[in-house]
Protein backbone atom coordinates (compact mmCIF):
# COMPACT_ATOMS: atom_id res chain seq x y z
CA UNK A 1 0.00 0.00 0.00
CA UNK A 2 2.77 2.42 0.56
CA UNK A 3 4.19 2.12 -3.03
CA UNK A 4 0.42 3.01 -4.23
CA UNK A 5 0.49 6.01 -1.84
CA UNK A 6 3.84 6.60 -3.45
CA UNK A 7 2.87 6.69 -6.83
CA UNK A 8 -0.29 8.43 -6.53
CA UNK A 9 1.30 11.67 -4.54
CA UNK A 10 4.23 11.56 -7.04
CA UNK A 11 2.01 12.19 -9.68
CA UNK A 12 0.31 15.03 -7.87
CA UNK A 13 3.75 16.56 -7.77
CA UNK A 14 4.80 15.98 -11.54
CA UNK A 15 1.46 17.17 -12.79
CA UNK A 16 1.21 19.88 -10.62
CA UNK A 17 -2.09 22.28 -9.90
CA UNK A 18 -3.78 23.02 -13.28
CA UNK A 19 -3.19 25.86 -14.91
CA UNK A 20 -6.67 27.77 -14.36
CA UNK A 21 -7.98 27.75 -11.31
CA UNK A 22 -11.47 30.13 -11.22
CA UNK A 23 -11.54 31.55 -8.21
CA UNK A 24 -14.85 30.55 -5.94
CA UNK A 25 -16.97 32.72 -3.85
CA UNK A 26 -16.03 30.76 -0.50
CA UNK A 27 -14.52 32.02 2.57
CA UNK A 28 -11.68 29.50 2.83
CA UNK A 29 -11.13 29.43 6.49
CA UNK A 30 -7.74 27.75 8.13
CA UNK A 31 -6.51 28.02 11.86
CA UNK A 32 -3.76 25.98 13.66
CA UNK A 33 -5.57 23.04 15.92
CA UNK A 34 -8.50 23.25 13.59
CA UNK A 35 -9.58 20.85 10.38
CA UNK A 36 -10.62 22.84 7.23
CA UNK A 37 -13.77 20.67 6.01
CA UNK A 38 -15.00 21.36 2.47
CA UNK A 39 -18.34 19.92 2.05
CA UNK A 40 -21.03 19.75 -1.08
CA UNK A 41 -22.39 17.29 -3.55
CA UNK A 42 -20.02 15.50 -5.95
CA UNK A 43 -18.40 17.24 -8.67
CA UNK A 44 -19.13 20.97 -7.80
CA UNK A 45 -16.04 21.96 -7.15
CA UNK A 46 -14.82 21.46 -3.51
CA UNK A 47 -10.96 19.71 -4.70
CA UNK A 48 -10.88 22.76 -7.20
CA UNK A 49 -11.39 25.16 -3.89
CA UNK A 50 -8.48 23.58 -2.53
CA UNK A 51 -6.14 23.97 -5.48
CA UNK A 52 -7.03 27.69 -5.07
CA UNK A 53 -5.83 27.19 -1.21
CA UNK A 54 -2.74 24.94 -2.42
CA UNK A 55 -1.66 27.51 -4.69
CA UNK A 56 -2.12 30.36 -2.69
CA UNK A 57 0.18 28.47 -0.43
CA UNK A 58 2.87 28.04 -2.89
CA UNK A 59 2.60 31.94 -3.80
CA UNK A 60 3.68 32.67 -0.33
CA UNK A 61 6.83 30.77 -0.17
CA UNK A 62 5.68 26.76 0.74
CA UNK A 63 7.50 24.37 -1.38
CA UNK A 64 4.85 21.56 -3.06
CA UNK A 65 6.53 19.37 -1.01
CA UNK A 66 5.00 20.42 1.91
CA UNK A 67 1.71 19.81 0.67
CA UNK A 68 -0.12 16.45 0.38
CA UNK A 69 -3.31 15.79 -1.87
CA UNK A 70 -5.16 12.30 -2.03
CA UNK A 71 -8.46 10.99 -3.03
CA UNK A 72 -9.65 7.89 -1.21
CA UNK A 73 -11.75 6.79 -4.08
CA UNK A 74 -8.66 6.74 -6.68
CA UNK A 75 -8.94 2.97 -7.47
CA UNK A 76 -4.86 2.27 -6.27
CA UNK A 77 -5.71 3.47 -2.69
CA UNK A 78 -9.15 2.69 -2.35
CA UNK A 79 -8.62 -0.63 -0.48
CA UNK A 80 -6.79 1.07 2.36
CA UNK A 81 -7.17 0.08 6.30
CA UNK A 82 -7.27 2.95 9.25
CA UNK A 83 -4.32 1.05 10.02
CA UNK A 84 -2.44 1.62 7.11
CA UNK A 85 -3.21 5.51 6.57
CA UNK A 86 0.09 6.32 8.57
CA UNK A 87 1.92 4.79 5.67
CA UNK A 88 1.06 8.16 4.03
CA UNK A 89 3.23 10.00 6.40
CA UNK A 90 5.82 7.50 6.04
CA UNK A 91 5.14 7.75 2.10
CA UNK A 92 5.72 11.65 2.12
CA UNK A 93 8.50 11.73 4.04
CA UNK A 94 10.46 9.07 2.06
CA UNK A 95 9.50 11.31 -0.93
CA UNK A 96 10.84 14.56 0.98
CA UNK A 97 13.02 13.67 3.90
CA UNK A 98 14.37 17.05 3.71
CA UNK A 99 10.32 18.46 4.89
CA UNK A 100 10.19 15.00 7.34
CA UNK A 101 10.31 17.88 10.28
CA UNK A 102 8.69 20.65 8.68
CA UNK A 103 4.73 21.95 9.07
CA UNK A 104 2.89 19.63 6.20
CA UNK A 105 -0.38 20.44 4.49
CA UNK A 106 -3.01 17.51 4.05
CA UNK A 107 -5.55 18.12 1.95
CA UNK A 108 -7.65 14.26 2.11
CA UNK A 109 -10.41 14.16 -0.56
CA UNK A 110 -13.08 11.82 0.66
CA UNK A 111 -11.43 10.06 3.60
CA UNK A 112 -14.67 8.81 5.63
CA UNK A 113 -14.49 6.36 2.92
CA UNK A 114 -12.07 4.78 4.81
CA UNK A 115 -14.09 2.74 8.19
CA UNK A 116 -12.32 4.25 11.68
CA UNK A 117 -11.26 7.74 9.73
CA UNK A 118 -11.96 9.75 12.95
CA UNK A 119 -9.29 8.51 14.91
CA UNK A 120 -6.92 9.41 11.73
CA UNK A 121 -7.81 12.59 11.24
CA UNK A 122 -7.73 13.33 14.81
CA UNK A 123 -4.08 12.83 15.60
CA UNK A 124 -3.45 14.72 12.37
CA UNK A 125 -5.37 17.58 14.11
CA UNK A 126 -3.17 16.87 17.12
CA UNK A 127 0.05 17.66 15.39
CA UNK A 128 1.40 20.73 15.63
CA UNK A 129 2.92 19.95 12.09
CA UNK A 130 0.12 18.93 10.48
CA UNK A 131 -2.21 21.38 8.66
CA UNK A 132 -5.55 19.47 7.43
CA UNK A 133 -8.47 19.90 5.04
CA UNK A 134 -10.75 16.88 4.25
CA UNK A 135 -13.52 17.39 1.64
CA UNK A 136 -16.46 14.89 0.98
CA UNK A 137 -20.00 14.95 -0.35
CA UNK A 138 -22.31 13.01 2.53
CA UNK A 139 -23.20 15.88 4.82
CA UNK A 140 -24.12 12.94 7.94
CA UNK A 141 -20.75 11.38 7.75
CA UNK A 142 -18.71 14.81 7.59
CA UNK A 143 -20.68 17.02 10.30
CA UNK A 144 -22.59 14.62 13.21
CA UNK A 145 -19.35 11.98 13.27
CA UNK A 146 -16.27 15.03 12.36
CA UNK A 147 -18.41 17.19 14.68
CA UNK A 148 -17.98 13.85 17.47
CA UNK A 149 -14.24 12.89 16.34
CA UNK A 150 -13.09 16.39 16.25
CA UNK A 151 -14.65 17.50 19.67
CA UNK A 152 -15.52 20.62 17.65
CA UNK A 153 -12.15 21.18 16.37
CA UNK A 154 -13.34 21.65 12.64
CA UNK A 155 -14.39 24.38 10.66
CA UNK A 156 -17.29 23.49 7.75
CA UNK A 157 -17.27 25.28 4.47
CA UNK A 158 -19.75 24.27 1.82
CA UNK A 159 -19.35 24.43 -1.74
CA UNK A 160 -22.72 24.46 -4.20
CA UNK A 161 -22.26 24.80 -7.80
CA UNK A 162 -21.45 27.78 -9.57
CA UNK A 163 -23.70 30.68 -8.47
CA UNK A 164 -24.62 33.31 -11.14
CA UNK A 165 -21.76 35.12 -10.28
CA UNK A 166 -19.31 32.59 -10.50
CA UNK A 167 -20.71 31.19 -13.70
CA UNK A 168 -20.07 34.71 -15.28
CA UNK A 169 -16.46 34.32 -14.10
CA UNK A 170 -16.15 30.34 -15.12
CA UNK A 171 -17.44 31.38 -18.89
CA UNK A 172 -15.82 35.07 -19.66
CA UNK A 173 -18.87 36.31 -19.38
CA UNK A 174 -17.79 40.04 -19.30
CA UNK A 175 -14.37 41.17 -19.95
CA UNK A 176 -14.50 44.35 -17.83
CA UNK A 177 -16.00 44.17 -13.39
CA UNK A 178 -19.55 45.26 -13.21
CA UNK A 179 -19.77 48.46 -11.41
CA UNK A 180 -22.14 47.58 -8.24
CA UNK A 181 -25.98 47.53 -9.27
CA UNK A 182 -25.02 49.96 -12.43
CA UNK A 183 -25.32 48.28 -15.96
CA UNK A 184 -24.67 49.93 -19.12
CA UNK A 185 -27.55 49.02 -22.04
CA UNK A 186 -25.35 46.27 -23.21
CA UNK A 187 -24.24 44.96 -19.53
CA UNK A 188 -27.81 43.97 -19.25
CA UNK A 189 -28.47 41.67 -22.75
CA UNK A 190 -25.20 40.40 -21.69
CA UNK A 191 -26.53 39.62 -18.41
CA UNK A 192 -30.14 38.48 -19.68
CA UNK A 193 -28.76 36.01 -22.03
CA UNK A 194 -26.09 34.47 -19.78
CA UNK A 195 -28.95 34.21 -17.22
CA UNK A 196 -30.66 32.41 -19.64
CA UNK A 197 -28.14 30.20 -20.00
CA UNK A 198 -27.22 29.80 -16.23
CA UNK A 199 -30.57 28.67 -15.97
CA UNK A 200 -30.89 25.52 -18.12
CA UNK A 201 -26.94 24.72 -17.87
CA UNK A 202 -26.70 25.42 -14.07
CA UNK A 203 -24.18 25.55 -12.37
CA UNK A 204 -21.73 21.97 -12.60
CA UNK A 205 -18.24 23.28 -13.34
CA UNK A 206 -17.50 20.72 -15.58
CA UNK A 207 -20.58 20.37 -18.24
CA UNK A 208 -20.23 24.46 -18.75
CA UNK A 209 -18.93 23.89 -21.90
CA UNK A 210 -20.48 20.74 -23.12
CA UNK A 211 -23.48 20.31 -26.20
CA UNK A 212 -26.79 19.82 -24.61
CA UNK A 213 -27.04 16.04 -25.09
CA UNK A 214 -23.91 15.26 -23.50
CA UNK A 215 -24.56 17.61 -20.78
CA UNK A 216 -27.37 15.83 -20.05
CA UNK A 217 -25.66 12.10 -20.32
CA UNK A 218 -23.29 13.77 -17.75
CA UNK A 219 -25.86 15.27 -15.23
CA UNK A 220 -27.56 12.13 -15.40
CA UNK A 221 -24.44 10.26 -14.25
CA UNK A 222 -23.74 12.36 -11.49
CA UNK A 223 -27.79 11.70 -9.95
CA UNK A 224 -26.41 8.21 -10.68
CA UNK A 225 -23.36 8.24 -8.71
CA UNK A 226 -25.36 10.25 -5.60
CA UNK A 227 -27.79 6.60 -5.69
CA UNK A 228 -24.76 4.47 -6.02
CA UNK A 229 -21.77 5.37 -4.10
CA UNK A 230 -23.60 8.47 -1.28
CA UNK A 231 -26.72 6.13 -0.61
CA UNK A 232 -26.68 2.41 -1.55
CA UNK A 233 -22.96 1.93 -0.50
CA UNK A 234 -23.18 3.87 2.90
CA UNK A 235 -26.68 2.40 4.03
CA UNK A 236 -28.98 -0.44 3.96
CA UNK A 237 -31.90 0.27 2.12
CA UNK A 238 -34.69 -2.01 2.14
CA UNK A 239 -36.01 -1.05 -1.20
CA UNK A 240 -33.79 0.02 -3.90
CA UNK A 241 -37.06 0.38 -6.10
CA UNK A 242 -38.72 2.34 -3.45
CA UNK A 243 -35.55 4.50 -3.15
CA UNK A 244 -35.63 5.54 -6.74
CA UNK A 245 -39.44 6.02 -6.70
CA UNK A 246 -38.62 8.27 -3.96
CA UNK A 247 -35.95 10.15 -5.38
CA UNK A 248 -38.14 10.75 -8.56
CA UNK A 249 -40.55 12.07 -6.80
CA UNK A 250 -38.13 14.40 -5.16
CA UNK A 251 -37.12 16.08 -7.88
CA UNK A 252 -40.04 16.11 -10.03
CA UNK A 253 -42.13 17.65 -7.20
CA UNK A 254 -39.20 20.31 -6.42
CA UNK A 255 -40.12 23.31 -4.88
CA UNK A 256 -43.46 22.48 -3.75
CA UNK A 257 -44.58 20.88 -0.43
CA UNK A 258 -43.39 16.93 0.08
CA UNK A 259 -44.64 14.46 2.77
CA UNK A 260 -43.50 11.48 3.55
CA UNK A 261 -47.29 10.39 3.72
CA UNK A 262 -47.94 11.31 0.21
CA UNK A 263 -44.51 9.31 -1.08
CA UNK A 264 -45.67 6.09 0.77
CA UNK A 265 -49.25 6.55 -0.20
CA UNK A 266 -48.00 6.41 -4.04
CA UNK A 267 -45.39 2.94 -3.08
CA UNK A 268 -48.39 1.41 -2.09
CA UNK A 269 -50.51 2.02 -5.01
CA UNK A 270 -47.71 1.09 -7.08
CA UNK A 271 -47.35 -2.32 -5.17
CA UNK A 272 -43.32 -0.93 -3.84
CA UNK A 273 -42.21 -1.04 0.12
CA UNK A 274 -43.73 1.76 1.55
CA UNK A 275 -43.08 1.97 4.92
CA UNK A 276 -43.01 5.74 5.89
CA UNK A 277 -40.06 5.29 8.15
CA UNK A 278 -38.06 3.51 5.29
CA UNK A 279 -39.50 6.71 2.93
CA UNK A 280 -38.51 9.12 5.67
CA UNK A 281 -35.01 7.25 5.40
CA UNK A 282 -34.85 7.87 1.81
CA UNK A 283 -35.06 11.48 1.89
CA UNK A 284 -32.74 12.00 4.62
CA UNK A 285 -30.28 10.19 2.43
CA UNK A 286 -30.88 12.32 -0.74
CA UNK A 287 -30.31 15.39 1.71
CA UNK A 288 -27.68 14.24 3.19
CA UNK A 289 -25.53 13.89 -0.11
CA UNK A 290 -26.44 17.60 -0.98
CA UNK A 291 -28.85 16.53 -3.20
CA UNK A 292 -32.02 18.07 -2.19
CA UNK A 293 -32.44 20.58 0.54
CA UNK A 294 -35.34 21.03 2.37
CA UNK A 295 -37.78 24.23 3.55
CA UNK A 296 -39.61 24.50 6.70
CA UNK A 297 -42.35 26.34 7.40
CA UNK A 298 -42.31 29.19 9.44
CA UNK A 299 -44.17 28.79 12.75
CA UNK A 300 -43.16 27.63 16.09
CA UNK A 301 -46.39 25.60 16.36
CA UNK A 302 -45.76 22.34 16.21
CA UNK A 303 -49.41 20.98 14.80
CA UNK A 304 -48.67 23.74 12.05
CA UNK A 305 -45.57 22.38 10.56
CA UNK A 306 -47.20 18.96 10.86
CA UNK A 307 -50.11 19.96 8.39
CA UNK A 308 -47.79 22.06 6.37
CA UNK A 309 -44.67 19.16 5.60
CA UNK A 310 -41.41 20.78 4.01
CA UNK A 311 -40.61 21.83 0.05
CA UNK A 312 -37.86 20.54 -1.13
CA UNK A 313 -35.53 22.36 -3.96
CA UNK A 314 -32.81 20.49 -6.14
CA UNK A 315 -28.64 21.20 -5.86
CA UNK A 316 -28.55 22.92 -9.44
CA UNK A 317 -31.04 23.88 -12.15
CA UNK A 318 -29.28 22.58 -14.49
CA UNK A 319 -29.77 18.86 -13.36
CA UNK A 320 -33.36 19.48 -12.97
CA UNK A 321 -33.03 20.63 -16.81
CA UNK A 322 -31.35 17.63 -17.87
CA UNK A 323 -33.90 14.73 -15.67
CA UNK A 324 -36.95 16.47 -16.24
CA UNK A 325 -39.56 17.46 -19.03
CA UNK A 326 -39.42 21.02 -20.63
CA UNK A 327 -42.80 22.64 -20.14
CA UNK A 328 -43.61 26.03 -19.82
CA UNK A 329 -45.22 25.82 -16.70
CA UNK A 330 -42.18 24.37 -14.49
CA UNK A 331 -40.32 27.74 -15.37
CA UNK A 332 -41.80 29.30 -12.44
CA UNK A 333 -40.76 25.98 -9.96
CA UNK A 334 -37.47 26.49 -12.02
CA UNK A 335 -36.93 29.75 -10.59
CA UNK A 336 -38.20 29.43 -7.14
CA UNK A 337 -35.41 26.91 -7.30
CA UNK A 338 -33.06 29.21 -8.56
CA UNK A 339 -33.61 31.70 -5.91
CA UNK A 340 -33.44 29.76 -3.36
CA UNK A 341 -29.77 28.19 -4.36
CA UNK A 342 -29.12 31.92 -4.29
CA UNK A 343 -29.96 31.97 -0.94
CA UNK A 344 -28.98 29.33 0.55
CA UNK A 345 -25.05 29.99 -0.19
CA UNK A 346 -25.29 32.99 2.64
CA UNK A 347 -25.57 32.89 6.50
CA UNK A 348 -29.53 33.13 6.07
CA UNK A 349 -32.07 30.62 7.31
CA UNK A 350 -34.95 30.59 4.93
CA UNK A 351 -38.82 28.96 5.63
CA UNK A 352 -41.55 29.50 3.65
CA UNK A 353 -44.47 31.22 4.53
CA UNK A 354 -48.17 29.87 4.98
CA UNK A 355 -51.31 31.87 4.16
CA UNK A 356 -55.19 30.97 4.30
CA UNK A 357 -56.48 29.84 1.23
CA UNK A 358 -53.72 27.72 0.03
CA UNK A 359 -51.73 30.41 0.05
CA UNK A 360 -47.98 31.24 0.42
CA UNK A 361 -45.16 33.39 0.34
CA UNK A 362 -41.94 31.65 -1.50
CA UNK A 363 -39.73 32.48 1.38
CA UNK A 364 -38.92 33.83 4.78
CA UNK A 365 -35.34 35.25 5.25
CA UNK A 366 -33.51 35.56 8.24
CA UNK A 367 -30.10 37.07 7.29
CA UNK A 368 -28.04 35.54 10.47
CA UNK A 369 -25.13 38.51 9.66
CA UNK A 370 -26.72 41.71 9.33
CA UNK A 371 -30.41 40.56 11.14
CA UNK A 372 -32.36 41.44 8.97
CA UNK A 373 -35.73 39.69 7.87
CA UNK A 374 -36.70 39.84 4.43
CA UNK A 375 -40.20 38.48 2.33
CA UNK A 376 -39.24 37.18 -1.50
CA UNK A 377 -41.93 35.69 -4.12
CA UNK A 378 -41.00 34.40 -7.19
CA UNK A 379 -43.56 35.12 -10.23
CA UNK A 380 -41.96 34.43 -13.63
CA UNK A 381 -44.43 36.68 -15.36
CA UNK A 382 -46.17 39.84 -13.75
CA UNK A 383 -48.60 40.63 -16.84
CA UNK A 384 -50.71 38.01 -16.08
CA UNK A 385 -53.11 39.40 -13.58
CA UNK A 386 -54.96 36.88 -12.49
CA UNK A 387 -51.83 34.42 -11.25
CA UNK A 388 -49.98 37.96 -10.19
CA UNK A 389 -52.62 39.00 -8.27
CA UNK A 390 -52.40 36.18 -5.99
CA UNK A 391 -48.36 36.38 -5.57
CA UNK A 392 -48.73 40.24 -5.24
CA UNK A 393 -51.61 39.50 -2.44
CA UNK A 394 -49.87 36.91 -0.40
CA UNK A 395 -46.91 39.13 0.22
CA UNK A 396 -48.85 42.20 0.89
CA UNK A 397 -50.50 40.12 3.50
CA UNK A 398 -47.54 38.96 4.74
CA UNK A 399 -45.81 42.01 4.97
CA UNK A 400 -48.93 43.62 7.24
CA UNK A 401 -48.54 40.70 9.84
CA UNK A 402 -44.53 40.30 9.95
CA UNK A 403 -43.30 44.10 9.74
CA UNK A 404 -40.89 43.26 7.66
CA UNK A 405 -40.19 46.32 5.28
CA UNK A 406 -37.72 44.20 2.69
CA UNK A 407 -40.34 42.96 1.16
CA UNK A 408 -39.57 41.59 -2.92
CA UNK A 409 -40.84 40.10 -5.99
CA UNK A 410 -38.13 38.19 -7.83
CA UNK A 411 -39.38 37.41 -12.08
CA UNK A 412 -38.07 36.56 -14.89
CA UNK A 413 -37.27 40.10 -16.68
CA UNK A 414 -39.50 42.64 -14.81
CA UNK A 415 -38.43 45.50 -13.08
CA UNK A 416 -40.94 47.68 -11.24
CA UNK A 417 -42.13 49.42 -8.26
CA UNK A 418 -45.55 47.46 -6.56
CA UNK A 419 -46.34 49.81 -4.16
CA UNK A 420 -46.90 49.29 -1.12
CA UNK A 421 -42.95 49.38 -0.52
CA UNK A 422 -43.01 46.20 -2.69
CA UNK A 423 -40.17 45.81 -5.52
CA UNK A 424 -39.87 43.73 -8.90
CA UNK A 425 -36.22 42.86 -10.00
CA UNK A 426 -35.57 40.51 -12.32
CA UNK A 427 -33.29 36.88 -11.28
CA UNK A 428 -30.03 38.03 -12.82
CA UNK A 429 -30.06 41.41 -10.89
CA UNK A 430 -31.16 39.91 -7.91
CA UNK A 431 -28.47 37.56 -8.10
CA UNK A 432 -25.59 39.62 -8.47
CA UNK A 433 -26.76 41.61 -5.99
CA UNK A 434 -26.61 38.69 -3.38
């Protein structure tokens, strides 16, 4: 095993970082006596956040050397014990004895792969030469159990995929900075048709510049890879056709309110395992690899949030784009789903908002930096009156109970003034300004 461990980190060194790095919008935080943990769904972007860090390190003076990088699910080191990860030390310093007593830099891709990690990564902590980062995509395994083997000596960061503003970056959107909420004529068709763009691609780094049918193949694989490797080979499920029925109905039910009951009422219908606490099960697991992300409502009544269950809203738009049908009337889900990625990336806790009549406002924001509460709707079209007048109500109402005063309407492409202290601004503004 050492010669694999070897071979793999002398490769890192010959091939060095690549060449462009895009810089991401996340606050890379490192402290002695503290593990850096990068989490997020696979493939958007968390070992590319690190090659930022690694080279940022090398800028200031660290030689390469002094810097380790492995993935635990490269297939030559896959098969490794807890009792044989100290061969990586031994590996390193064979490579570099001259660095065998300097500070190192671990950076561990995906190392709760490995049964009895914690104990690992907690003498590495220990070490006043050691420097560690560990990224994975299963939220359970890498905040209850670091949370428990660190003894709260971690710090989480979480990586989505690209947000609006990032995806401008990743694709050379503009060639000169936007000025802050100023934009020339031609800033804003820029902006509109990158938007429109952004929101059928999404925002996976690595199918930006792919044709539409192989970005879907490759969207497709990474749902795949969430079933196979975050779910089916970390748990028992009882029912893997029951687990797939419920992770259909996930995401084509996105952004609109999801019980349990209602998934294990269709199972049985359909003849499938439908124990709720099996569908309950299910769900967790699909949330726990970053795949969905669910919305309370907003109440501290318990009976209220048991009549009103959560929504739940998909990782990236783009993957909804390439699993589900195109039709007209999912644009506005689409966006509510949008928005709320937007939010989501921020300090904010967000719950939706229940009015009589079957009512609702899209979302409740609680910015947990500033403290300030804001109301947002989505409405992909304001001309028509009838469906407008319902959105425009339901936050009106809302905004006479709460108080709240930030009160807006995010569409497609309108910008106006509601009244009533009530704003329009269309997604791509609204984005850049959060």
């Amino acid at each position: 095993m050492k010669n694999a461990i070897k071979t793999v980190l002398a490769e890192f060194y010959e091939d060095g970082l690549p060449e462009v790095v895009i810089h991401r919008d996340v606050e890379y935080y490192e402290k002695t006596t503290l593990a850096t943990v990068i989490k997020g769904m696979r493939r958007t972007g968390k070992t590319f956040v690190t090659y930022e860090r690694m080279r940022e390190l090398i800028k200031s003076g660290i030689p390469p050397g002094r810097i380790v990088h492995l993935n635990f699910e490269d297939e030559r080191i896959k098969a490794i014990t807890v009792d044989q990860l100290h061969l990586i030390g031994e590996a390193h310093a064979e490579l570099f004895p001259e660095f065998a007593q300097e500070k190192i830099w671990y950076f561990l891709d995906e190392l709760q792969n490995v049964k009895g990690w914690e104990a690992y990564a907690r003498r590495l902590v220990d070490s006043p030469k050691v420097q560690l980062c560990l990224t994975g995509s299963s939220s359970k395994l890498l905040s209850e159990e670091i949370a428990t083997a660190m003894r709260g000596r971690s710090v989480p960061l979480e990586v989505f995929p690209l947000s609006f503003g990032e995806y401008l970056r990743f694709n050379s959107v503009l060639k000169k900075p936007l000025s802050a909420g100023v934009y020339t004529s031609a800033q804003k068709g820029m902006l509109r048709n990158a938007m429109e763009r952004y929101f059928n691609v999404g925002g996976f780094p690595a199918v930006q510049d792919m044709p539409e049918a192989a970005r879907n193949a490759t969207l497709q694989d990474y749902l795949h890879a969430v079933v196979y490797r975050d779910v089916l080979q970390r748990h028992k499920v009882v029912s893997v056709q029951s687990l797939l029925y419920t992770l259909d109905y996930l995401v084509h039910n996105y952004a609109r309110r999801i019980s349990v009951h209602a998934i294990s009422g269709v199972l049985r219908n359909l003849a499938y395992s439908s124990r709720r606490e099996d569908v309950a099960d299910y769900v967790s697991y699909f949330k726990d690899a970053y795949l969905v992300y669910p919305v309370s409502v907003m109440s501290d009544s318990l009976a209220v949030k048991r009549v009103n269950p959560d929504k739940y809203y998909v990782v990236d738009t783009g993957l909804i784009s390439a699993v589900t049908p195109k039709i007209d009337a999912e644009r506005g889900w689409k966006l509510e789903n949008l928005v709320y990625l937007t939010l989501r990336r921020g300090m904010r806790k967000v719950h939706y908002l229940s009015l009589p009549d079957n009512r609702e406002v899209d979302f409740h924001v609680y910015d947990q930096l500033s403290g300030r509460h804001s109301l947002i709707q989505v409405a992909w079209d304001i001309s028509d009156d009838a469906t407008f007048g319902r959105e425009l109500s339901a936050i009106r109402e809302a905004k006479a109970a709460t108080g709240i005063e930030d009160c807006i309407v995010v569409t497609w492409d309108t910008e106006a003034d509601l009244g009533d202290g009530i704003r329009a601004v269309p997604v791509w503004k609204w984005c850049l300004s959060n």
